[in-house]
Protein backbone atom coordinates (compact mmCIF):
# COMPACT_ATOMS: atom_id res chain seq x y z
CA UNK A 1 0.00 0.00 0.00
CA UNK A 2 1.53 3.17 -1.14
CA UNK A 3 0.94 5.58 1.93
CA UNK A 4 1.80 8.46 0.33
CA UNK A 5 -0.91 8.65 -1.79
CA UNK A 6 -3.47 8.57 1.34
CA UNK A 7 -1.57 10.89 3.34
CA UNK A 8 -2.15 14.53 3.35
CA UNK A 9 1.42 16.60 3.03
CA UNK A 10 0.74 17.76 6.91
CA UNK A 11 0.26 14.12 8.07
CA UNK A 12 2.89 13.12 6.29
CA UNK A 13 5.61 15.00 7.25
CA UNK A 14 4.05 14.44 11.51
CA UNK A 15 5.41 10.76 10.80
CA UNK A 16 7.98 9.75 12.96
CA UNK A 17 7.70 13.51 14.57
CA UNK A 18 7.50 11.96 17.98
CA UNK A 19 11.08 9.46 17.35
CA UNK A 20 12.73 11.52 14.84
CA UNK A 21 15.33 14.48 15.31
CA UNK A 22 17.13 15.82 11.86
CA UNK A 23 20.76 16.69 12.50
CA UNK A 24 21.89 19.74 9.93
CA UNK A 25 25.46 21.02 9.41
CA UNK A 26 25.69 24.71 8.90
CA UNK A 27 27.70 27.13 8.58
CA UNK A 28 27.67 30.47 11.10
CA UNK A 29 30.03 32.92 11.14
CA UNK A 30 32.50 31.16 9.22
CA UNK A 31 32.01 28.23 12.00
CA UNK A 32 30.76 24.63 11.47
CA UNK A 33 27.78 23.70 13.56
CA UNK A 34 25.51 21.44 13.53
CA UNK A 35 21.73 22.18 13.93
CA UNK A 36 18.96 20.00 15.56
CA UNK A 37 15.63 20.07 14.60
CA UNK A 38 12.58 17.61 15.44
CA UNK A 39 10.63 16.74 11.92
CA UNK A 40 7.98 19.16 12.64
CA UNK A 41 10.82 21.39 11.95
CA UNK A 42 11.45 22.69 15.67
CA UNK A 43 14.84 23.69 16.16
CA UNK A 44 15.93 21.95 18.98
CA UNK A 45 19.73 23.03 19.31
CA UNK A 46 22.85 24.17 18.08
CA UNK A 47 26.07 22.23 18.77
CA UNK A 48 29.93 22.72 18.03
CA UNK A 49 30.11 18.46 17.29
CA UNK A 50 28.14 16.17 15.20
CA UNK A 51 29.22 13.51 17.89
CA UNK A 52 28.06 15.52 20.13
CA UNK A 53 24.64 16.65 18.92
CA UNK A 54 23.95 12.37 18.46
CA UNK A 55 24.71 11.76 21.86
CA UNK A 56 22.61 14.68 22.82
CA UNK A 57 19.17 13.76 20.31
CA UNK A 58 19.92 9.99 21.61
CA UNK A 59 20.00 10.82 25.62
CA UNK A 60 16.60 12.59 24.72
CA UNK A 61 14.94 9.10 23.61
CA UNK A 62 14.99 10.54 19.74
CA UNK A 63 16.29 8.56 17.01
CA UNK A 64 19.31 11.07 15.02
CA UNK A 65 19.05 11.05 11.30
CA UNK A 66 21.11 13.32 9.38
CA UNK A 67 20.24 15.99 6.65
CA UNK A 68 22.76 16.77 3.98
């Protein structure tokens, strides 16, 4: 069963919004970061370590995934 054809856009992207947390590398002030965000799109945090911001989403119960 294709699911994406009986899901509205809003329901879709609320899947997984209560496991999943999206890490982001970015680039502020000439410094790489890394950005956290739950897939609602809530920005949860902003860390110097991609290590670190896994360890961080994972002590917090979320599953990491990352966003290129």
């Amino acid at each position: 069963m294709d699911l994406s054809r009986t899901l509205s856009p809003t329901d879709f992207a609320a899947l997984g919004a209560d496991g999943l947390a999206y890490i982001k590398p970015v680039e502020l002030d000439g410094e790489k970061l890394f950005q956290v965000f739950l897939a609602d799109g809530r920005e949860l945090a902003t860390i110097a370590h991609r290590d670190l911001a896994e360890i961080i989403v994972r002590q917090n119960d979320l599953e990491p995934v990352s966003v290129h």
